[in-house]
Protein backbone atom coordinates (compact mmCIF):
# COMPACT_ATOMS: atom_id res chain seq x y z
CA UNK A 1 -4.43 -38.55 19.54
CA UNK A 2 -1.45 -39.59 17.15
CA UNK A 3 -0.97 -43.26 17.56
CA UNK A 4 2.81 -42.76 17.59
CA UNK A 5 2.16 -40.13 20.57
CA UNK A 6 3.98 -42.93 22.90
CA UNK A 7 6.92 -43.56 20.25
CA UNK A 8 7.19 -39.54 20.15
CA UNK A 9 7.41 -39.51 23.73
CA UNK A 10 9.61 -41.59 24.55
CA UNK A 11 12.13 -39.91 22.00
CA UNK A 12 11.62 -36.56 23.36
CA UNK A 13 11.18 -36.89 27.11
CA UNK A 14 14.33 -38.51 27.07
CA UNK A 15 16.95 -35.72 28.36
CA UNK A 16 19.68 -36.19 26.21
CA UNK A 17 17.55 -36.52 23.09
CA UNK A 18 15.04 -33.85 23.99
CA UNK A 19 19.11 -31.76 24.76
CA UNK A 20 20.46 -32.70 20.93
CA UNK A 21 17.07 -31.95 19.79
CA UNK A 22 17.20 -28.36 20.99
CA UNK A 23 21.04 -28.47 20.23
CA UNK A 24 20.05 -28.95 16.54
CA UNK A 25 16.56 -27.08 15.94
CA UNK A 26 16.19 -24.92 19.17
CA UNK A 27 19.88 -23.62 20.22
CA UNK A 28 18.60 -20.28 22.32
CA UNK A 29 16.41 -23.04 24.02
CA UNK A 30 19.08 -25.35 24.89
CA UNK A 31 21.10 -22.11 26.46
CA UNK A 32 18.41 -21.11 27.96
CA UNK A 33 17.40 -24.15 30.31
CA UNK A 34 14.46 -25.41 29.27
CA UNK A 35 13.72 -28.74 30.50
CA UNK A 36 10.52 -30.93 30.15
CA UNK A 37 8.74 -31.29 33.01
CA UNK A 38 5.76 -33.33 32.24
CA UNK A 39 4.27 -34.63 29.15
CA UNK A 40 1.20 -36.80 28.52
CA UNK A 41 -1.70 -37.17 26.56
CA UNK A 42 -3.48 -34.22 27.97
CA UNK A 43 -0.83 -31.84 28.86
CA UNK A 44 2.80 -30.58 28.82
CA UNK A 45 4.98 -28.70 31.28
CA UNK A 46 7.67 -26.91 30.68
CA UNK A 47 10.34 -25.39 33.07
CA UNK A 48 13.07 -22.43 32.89
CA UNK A 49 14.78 -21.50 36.03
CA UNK A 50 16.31 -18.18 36.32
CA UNK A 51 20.21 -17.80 36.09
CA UNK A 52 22.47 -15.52 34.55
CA UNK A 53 21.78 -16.03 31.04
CA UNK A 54 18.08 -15.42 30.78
CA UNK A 55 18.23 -12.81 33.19
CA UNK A 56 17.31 -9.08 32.37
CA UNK A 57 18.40 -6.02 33.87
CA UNK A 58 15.33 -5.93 36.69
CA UNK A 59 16.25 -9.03 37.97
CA UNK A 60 13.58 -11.43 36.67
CA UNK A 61 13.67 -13.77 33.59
CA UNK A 62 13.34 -11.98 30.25
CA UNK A 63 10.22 -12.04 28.64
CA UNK A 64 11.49 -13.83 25.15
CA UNK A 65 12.95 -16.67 27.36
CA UNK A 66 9.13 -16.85 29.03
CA UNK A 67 7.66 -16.58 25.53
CA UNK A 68 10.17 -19.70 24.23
CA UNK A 69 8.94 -21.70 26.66
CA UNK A 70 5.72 -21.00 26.61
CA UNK A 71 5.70 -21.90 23.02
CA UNK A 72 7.61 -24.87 23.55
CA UNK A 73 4.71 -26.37 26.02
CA UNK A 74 1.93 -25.40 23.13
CA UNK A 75 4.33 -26.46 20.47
CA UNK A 76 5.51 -30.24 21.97
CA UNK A 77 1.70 -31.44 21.02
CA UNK A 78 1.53 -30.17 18.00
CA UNK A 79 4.97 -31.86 17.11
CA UNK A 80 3.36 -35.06 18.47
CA UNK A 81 0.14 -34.24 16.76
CA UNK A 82 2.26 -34.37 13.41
CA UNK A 83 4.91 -37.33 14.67
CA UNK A 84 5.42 -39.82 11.28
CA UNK A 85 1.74 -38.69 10.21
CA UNK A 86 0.89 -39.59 6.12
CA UNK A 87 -0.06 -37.79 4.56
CA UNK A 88 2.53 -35.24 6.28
CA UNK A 89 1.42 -32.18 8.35
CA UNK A 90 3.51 -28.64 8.53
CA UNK A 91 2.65 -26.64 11.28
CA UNK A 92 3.60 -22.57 11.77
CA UNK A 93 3.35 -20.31 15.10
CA UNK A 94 1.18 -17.69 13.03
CA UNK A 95 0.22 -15.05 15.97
CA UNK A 96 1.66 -14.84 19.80
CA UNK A 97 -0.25 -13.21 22.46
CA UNK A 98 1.12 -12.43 26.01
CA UNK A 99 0.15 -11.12 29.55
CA UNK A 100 2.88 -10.53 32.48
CA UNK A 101 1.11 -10.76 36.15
CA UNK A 102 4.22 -10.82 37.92
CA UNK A 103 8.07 -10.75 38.10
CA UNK A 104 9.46 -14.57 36.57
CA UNK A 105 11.92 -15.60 39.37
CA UNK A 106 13.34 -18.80 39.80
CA UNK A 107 11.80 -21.77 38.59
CA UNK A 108 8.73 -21.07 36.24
CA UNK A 109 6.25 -24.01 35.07
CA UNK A 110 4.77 -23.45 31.65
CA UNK A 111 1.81 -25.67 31.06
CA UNK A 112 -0.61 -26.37 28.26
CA UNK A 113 -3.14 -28.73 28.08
CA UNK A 114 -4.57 -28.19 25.15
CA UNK A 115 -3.62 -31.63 23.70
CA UNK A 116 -7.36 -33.06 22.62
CA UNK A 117 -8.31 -29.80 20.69
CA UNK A 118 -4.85 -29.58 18.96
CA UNK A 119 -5.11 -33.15 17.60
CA UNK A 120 -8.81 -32.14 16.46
CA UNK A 121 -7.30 -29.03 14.57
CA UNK A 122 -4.52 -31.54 12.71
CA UNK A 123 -7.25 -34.02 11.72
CA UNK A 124 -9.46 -31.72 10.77
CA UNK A 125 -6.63 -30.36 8.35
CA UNK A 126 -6.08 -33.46 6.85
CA UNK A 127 -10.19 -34.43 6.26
CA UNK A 128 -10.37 -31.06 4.53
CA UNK A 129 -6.91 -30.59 3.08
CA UNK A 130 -7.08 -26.79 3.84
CA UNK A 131 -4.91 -25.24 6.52
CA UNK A 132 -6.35 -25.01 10.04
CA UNK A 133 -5.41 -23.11 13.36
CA UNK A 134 -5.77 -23.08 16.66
CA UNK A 135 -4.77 -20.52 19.67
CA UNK A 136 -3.55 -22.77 22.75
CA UNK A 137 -2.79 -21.08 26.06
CA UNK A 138 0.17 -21.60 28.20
CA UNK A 139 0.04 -20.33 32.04
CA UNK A 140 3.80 -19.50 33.63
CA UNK A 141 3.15 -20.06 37.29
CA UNK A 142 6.20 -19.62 39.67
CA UNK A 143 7.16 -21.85 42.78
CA UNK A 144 4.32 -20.41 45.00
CA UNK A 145 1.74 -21.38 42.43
CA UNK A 146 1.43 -17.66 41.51
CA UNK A 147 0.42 -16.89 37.60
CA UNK A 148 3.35 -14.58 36.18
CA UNK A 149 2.70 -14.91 32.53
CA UNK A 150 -0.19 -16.30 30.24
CA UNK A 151 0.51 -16.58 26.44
CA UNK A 152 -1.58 -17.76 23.39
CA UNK A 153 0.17 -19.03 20.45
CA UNK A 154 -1.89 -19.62 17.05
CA UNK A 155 -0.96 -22.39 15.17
CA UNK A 156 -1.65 -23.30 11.92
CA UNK A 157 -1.88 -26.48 10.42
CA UNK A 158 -1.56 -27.81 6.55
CA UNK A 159 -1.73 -30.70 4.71
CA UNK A 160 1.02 -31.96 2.58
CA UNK A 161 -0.66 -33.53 0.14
């Protein structure tokens, strides 16, 4: 784990930080709803609830808005991962995967906790100085508990040396 993981959190769980962040680097996200849930050492969560903008035309959530917050719950550890790290990291989405179960309606819970193996990945990057990846999962569960989506996002990691 980062040893500024706590610092990171606390600027980014914070609504209206986490709200400017998005504002700033993630606008469709910010329109979109996402929210942050939960988000520890081991795991993030990730929320959208359907409404009219991230609505398609069969009534569900549209499958980008899934996919952004999907990526957002693998993507929040590697951030932290890579929070004030020397020598610096850069990190890249480099392949998305995706499976739809179910119609997304209403509130849908994106969760990843693939925190320990990312923060392997960005160490072992820096020991070796080549670039690195790793595929994390994300489930989308709705308010019943039921799986609706499952996405894999590879990341890859690189030293800045």
């Amino acid at each position: 784990m980062n040893s500024n993981f706590n610092q990171f959190k606390k600027e980014v769980a914070n609504p209206q930080k986490f709200r400017l962040f998005m504002l700033f680097k993630l606008p469709a996200a910010l329109f979109a709803g996402l929210r942050i849930e939960t988000l520890d050492e081991q795991k993030a969560v990730i929320s959208i609830r359907q409404k009219w903008f991230n609505k398609n035309p069969f009534h569900s959530i549209y499958f980008a808005i899934l996919s952004m917050a999907a990526e957002v719950s693998t993507g929040i550890h590697c951030m932290a991962a890579i929070y004030k790290r020397h020598p610096q990291v850069s990190m890249l989405v480099v392949k998305a995967e995706s499976f739809f179960y179910k119609k997304a309606t209403g509130k849908i819970l994106f969760t990843c906790e693939d925190a320990d193996a990312i923060n392997q990945t960005v160490e072992d990057a820096v020991a070796s100085s080549e670039g690195k990846t790793i595929a994390c999962r994300s489930i989308g569960k709705n308010e019943n508990g039921e799986t609706v989506a499952e996405f894999f996002f590879t990341w890859s990691f690189k030293c800045k040396k």
